[in-house]
Each structure stands twice: as C-alpha cells, then as structure tokens.
C-alpha atoms as a PDB file:
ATOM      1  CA  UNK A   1     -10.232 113.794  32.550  1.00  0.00           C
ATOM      2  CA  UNK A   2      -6.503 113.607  30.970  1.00  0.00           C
ATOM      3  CA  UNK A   3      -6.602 110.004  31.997  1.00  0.00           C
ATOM      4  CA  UNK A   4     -10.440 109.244  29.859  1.00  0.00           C
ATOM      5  CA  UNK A   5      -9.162 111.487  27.024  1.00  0.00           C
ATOM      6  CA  UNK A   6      -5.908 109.269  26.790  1.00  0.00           C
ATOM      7  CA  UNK A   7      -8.025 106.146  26.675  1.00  0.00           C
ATOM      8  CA  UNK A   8     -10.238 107.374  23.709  1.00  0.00           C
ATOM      9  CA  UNK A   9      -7.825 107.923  21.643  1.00  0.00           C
ATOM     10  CA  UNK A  10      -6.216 105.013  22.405  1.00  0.00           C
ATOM     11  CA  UNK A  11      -8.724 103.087  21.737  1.00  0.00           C
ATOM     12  CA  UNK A  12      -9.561 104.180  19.019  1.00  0.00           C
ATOM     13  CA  UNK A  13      -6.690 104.267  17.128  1.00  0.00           C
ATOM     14  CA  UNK A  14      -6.670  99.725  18.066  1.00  0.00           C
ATOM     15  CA  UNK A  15      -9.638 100.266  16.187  1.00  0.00           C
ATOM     16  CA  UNK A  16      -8.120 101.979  13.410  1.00  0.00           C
ATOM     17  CA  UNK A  17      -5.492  99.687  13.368  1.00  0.00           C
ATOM     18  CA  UNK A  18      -7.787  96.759  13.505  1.00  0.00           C
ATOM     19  CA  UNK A  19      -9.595  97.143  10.514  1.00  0.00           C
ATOM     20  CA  UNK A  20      -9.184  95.250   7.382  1.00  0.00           C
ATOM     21  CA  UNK A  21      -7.895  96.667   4.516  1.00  0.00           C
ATOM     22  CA  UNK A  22      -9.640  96.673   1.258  1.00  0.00           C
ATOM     23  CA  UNK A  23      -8.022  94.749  -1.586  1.00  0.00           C
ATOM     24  CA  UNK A  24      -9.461  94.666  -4.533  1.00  0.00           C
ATOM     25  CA  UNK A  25      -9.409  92.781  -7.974  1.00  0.00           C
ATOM     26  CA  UNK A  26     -10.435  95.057 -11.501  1.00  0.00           C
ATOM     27  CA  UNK A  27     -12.399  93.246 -14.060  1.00  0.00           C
ATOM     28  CA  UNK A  28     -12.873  95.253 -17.493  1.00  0.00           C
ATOM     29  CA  UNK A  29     -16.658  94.609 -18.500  1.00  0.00           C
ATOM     30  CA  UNK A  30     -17.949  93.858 -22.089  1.00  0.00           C
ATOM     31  CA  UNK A  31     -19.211  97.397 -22.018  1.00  0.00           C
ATOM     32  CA  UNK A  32     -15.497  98.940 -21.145  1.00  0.00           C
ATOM     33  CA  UNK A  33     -16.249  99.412 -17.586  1.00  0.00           C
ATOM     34  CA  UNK A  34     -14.236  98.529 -14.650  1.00  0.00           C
ATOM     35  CA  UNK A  35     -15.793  96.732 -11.953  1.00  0.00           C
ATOM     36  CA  UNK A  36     -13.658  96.471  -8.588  1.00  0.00           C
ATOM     37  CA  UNK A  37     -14.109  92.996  -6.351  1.00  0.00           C
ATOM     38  CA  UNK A  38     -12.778  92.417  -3.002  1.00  0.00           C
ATOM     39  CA  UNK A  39     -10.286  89.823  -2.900  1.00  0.00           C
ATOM     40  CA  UNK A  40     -11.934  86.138  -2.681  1.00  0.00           C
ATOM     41  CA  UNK A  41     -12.056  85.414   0.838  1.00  0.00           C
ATOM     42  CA  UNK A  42     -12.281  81.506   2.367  1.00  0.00           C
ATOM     43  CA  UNK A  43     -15.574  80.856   4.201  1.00  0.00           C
ATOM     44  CA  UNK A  44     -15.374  77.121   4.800  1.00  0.00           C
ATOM     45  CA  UNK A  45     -13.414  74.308   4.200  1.00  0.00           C
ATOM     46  CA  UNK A  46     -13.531  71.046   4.551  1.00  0.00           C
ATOM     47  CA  UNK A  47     -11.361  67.980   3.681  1.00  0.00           C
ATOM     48  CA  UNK A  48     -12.043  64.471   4.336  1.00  0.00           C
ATOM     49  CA  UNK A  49     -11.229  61.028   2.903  1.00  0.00           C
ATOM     50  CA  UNK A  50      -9.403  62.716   0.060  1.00  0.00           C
ATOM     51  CA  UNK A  51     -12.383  65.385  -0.804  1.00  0.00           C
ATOM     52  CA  UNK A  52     -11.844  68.659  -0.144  1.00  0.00           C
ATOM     53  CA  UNK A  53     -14.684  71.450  -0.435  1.00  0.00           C
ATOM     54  CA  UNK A  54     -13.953  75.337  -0.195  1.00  0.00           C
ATOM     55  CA  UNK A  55     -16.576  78.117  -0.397  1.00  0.00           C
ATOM     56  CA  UNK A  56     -15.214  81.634  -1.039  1.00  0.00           C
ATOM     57  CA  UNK A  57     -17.211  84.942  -0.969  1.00  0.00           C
ATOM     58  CA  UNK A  58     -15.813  88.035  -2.533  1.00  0.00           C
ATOM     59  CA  UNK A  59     -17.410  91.545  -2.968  1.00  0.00           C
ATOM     60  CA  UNK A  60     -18.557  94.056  -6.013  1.00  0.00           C
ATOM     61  CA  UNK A  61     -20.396  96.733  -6.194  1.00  0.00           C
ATOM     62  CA  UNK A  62     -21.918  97.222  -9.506  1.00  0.00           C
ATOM     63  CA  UNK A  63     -23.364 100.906 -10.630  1.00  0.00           C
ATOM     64  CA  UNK A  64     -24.451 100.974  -7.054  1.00  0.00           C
ATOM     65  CA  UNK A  65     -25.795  97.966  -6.802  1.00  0.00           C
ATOM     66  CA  UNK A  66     -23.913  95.855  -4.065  1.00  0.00           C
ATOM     67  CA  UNK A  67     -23.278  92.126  -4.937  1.00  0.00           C
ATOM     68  CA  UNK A  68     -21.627  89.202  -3.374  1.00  0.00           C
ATOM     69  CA  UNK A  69     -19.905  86.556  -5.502  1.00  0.00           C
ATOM     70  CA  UNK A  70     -20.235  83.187  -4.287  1.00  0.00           C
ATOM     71  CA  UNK A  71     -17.447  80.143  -5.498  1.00  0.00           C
ATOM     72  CA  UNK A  72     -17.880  76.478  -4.447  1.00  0.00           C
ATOM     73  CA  UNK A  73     -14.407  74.806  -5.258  1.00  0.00           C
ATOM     74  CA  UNK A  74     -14.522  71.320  -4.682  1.00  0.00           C
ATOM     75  CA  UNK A  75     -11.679  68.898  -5.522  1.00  0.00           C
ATOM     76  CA  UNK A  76     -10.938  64.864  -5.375  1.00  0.00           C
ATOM     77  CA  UNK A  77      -9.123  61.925  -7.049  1.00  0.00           C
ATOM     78  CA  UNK A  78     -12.868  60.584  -7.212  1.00  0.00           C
ATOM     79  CA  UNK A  79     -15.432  62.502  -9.427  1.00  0.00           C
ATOM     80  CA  UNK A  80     -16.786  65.675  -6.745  1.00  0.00           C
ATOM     81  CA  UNK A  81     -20.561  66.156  -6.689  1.00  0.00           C
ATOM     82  CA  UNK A  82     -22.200  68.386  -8.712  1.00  0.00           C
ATOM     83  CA  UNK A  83     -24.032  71.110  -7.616  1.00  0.00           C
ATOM     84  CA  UNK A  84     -26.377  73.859  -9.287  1.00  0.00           C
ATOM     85  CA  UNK A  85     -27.678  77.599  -9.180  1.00  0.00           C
ATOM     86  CA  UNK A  86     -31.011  78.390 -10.322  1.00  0.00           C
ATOM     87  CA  UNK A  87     -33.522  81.337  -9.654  1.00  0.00           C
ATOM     88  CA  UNK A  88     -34.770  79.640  -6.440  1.00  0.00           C
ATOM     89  CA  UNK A  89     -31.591  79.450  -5.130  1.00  0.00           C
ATOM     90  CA  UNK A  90     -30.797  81.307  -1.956  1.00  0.00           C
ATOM     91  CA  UNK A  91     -28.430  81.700   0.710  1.00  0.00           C
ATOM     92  CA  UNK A  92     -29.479  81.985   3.713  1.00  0.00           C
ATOM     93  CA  UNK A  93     -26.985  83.502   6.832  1.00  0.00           C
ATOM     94  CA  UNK A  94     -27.871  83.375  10.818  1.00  0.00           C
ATOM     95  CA  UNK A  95     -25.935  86.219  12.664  1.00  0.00           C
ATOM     96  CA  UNK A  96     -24.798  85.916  15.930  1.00  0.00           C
ATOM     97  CA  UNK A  97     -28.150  88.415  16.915  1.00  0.00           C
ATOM     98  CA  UNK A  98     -30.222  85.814  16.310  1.00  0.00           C
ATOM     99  CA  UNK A  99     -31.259  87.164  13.063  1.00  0.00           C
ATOM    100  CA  UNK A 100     -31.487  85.109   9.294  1.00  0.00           C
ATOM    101  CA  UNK A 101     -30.526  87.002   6.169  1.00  0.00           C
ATOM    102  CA  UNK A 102     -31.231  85.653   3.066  1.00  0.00           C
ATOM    103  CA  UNK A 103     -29.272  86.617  -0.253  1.00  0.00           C
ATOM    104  CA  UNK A 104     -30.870  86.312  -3.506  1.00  0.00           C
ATOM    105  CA  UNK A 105     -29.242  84.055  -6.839  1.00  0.00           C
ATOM    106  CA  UNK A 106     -29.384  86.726  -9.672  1.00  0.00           C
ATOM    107  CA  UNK A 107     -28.017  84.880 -12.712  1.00  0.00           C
ATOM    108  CA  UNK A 108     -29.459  81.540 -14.979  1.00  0.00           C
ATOM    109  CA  UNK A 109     -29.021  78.194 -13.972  1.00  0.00           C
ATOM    110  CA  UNK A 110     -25.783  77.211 -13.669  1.00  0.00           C
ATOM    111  CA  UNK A 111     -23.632  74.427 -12.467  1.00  0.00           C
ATOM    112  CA  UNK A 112     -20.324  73.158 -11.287  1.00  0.00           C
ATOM    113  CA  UNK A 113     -17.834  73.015 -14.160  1.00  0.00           C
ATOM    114  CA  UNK A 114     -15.527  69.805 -14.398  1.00  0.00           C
ATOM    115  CA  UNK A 115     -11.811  70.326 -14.951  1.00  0.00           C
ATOM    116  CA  UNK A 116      -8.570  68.071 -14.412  1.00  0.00           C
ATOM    117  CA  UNK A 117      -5.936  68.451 -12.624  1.00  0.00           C
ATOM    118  CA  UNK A 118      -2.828  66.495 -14.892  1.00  0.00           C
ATOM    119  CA  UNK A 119      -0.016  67.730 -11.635  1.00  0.00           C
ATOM    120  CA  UNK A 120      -2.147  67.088  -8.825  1.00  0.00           C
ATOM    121  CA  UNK A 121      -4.082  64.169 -10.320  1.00  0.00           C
ATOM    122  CA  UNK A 122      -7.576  65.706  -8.948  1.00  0.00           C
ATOM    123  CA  UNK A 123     -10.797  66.270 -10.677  1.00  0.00           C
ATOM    124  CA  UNK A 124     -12.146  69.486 -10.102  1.00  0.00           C
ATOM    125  CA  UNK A 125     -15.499  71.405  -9.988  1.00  0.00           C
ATOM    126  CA  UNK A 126     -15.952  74.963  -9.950  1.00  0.00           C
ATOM    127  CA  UNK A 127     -19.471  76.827  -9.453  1.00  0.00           C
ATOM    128  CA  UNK A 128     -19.642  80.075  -9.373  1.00  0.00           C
ATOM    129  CA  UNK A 129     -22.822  82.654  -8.637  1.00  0.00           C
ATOM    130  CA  UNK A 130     -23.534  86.475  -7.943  1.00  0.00           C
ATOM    131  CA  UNK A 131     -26.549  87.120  -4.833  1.00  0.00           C
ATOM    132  CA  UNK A 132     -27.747  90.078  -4.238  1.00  0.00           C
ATOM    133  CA  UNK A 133     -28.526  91.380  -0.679  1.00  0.00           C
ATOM    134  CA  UNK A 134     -31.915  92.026   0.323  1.00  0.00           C
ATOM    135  CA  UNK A 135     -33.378  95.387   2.010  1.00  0.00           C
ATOM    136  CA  UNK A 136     -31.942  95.769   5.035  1.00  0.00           C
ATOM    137  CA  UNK A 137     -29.738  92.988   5.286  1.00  0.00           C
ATOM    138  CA  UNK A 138     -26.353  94.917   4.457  1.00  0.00           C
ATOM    139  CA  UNK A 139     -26.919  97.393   7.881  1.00  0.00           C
ATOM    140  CA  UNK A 140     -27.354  93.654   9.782  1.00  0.00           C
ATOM    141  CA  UNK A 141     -24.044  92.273   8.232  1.00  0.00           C
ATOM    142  CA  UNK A 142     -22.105  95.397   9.278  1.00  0.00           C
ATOM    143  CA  UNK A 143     -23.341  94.963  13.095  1.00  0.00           C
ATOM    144  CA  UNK A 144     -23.309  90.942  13.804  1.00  0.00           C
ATOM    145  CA  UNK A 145     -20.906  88.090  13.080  1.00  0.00           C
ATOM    146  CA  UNK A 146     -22.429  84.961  11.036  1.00  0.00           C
ATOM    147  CA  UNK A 147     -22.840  81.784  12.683  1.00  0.00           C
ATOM    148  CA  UNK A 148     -24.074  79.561  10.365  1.00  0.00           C
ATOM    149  CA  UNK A 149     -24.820  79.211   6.295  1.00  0.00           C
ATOM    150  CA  UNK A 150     -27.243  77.618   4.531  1.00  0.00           C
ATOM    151  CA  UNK A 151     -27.295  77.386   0.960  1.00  0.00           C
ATOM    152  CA  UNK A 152     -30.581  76.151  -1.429  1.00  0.00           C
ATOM    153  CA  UNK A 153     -29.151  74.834  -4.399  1.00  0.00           C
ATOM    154  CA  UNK A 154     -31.301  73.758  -7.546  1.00  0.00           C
ATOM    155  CA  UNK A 155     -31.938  70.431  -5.837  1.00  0.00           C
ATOM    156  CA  UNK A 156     -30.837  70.324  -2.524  1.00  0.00           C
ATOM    157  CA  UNK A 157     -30.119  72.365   0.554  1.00  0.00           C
ATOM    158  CA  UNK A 158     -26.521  72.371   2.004  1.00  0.00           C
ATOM    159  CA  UNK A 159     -25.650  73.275   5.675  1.00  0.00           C
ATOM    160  CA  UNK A 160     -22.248  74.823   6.546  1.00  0.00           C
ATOM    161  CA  UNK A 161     -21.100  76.010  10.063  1.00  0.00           C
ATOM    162  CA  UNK A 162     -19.074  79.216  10.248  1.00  0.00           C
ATOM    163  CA  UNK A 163     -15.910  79.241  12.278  1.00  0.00           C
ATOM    164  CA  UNK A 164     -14.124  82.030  13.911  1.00  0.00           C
ATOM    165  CA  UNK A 165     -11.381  81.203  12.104  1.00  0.00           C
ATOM    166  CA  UNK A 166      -9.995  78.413   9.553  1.00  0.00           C
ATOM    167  CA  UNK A 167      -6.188  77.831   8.798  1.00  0.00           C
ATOM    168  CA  UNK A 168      -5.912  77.293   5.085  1.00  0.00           C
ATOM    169  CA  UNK A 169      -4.578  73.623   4.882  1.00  0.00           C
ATOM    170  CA  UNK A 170      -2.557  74.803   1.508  1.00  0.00           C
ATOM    171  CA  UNK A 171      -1.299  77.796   2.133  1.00  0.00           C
ATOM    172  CA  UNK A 172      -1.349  78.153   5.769  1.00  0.00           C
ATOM    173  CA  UNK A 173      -2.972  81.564   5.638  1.00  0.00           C
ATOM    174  CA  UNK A 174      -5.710  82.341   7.940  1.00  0.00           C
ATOM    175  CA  UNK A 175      -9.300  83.334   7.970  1.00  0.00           C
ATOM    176  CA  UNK A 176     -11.956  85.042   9.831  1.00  0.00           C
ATOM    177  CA  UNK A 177     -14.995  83.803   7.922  1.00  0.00           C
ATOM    178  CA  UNK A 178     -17.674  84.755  10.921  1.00  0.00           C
ATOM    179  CA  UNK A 179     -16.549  88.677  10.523  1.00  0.00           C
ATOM    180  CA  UNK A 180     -16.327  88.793   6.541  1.00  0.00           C
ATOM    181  CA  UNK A 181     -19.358  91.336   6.126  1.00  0.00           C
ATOM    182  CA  UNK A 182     -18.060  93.136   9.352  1.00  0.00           C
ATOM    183  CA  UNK A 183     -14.525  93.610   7.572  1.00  0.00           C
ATOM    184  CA  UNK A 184     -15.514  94.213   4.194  1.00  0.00           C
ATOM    185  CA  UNK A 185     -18.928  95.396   3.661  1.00  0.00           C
ATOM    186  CA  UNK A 186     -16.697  98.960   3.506  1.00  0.00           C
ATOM    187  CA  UNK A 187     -15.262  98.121   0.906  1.00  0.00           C
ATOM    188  CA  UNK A 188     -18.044  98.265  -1.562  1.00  0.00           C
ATOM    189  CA  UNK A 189     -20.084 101.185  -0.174  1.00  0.00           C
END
C-alpha cells in the first residue's frame, strides 16, 4: 500500500513538473483594458530555396470569450506570396483522436502586409488573424494532440503537417507544436 501511495505522488508531482508555464504578453485596449496573450508560440516552419514560412499561434481570452491569434510570417530575397483572411476563412485542426476542429476567422478581410528588411536584405509579409473556437472544440484540444492543419484562406486552401517538435533554425529554441492546446489552453480559462 506504502509502495502504490509512493508512486502517486510521485507521479504526480512529474506531472506537476511537466506542465508548461503560462507566459503572457499585456496589451492595453482602446477602451483602457488590459488584455493578457500567451506568448506566440511556433507551429510550423518551413525553409526552402531561400523562402522561409513560420505560422505562430498565441492565446487571449477576451471578457470571457477565448480566442486564438493566428500569424503567418513569411520571408525571402524574392517577393513571398500573399495570402488573405476573409469571413470564410477557417482553420481547420485533425487531433490525434481522429477528430477535425474547425476555428472560425472573426475579423474583415485582411492580408499579408509587405515590409523590408534593409540588414537582412529580405522582403517580408506579415498576416495576422483572431479565430474563435467553436462549441466544444476547446474540451477536444485539452484531451488530444494535433496532427495536421489546414487553413482556408480567401482564395486558397493551405495544408501544413504538425510535428512533435521543430528546432527553431534562428534561435535554436524548441517547440512542441502537436501539444500547444494541451499546454496552454490553461492559460486562458
């Protein structure tokens, strides 16, 4: 009995330990408010050829109403595609259950801003959305890794595979992008 009480607690305080902490990020609102974000968090990347893409999720929960931010970075000596939100836009996320969850654009149209680089010599786009979660889909998050990401933008549909992790290739830091809503769904409850 000594021996099964020992190895409760034991695990659960690896569980404890385990856990992510929650960072956050304040924003002051037009209104005087202070909304708190999770720290942006890498969910894919990809660079080839001299193109690199990033997508980075980050968490707020706004008068009760939880949202995830969504930020497609891409970057190349060559002009990057452009890519757009609008209402129809979606993201769609298959859990490791089996299970799709779809997320829900909640601003205007919107597209990928163009900026220059002058050290790094790289053109730049930036998009940037909020989604909001539909019913039901925040208890799935919490229980199943994703496996795969699709998003529907204005005029096209992009596919992007979910790793268990991803090494940043510029700062060397590393990611868990299949356990995101697992580790930080908390956060914003």
């Amino acid at each position: 009995m000594k021996r099964i009480l020992l190895l409760i607690t034991l695990l659960t305080s690896f569980t404890v330990f385990a856990q992510k902490e929650c960072e956050y990020t304040v924003m002051e609102t037009e209104e005087g408010k202070q909304l708190k974000s999770t720290k942006e968090y890498l969910l894919y990347e990809k660079t080839f050829a001299g193109t690199s893409q990033f997508l980075f999720f980050s968490l707020t929960n706004s008068e009760g109403v939880p949202i995830l931010n969504f930020q497609q970075l891409s970057k190349s000596k060559d002009f990057p595609k452009m890519y757009c939100l609008d209402k129809a836009s979606r993201i769609y996320l298959q859990l490791m259950n089996g299970k799709i969850i779809t997320l829900i654009y909640a601003l205007d149209e919107q597209c990928s801003g163009l900026i220059y680089d002058e050290t790094e010599k790289n053109n730049i786009r930036i998009l940037t959305g909020s989604f909001l979660f539909t019913k039901g889909s925040f208890e799935e998050l919490e229980q199943s890794p994703i496996t795969f990401m699709r998003v529907k933008y204005a005029s096209e549909t992009v596919d992007y595979p979910i790793r268990k992790e991803i090494e940043n290739s510029s700062n060397g830091q590393k990611y868990n992008p299949e356990s995101f809503f697992i580790d930080y769904l908390k956060c914003i409850k």
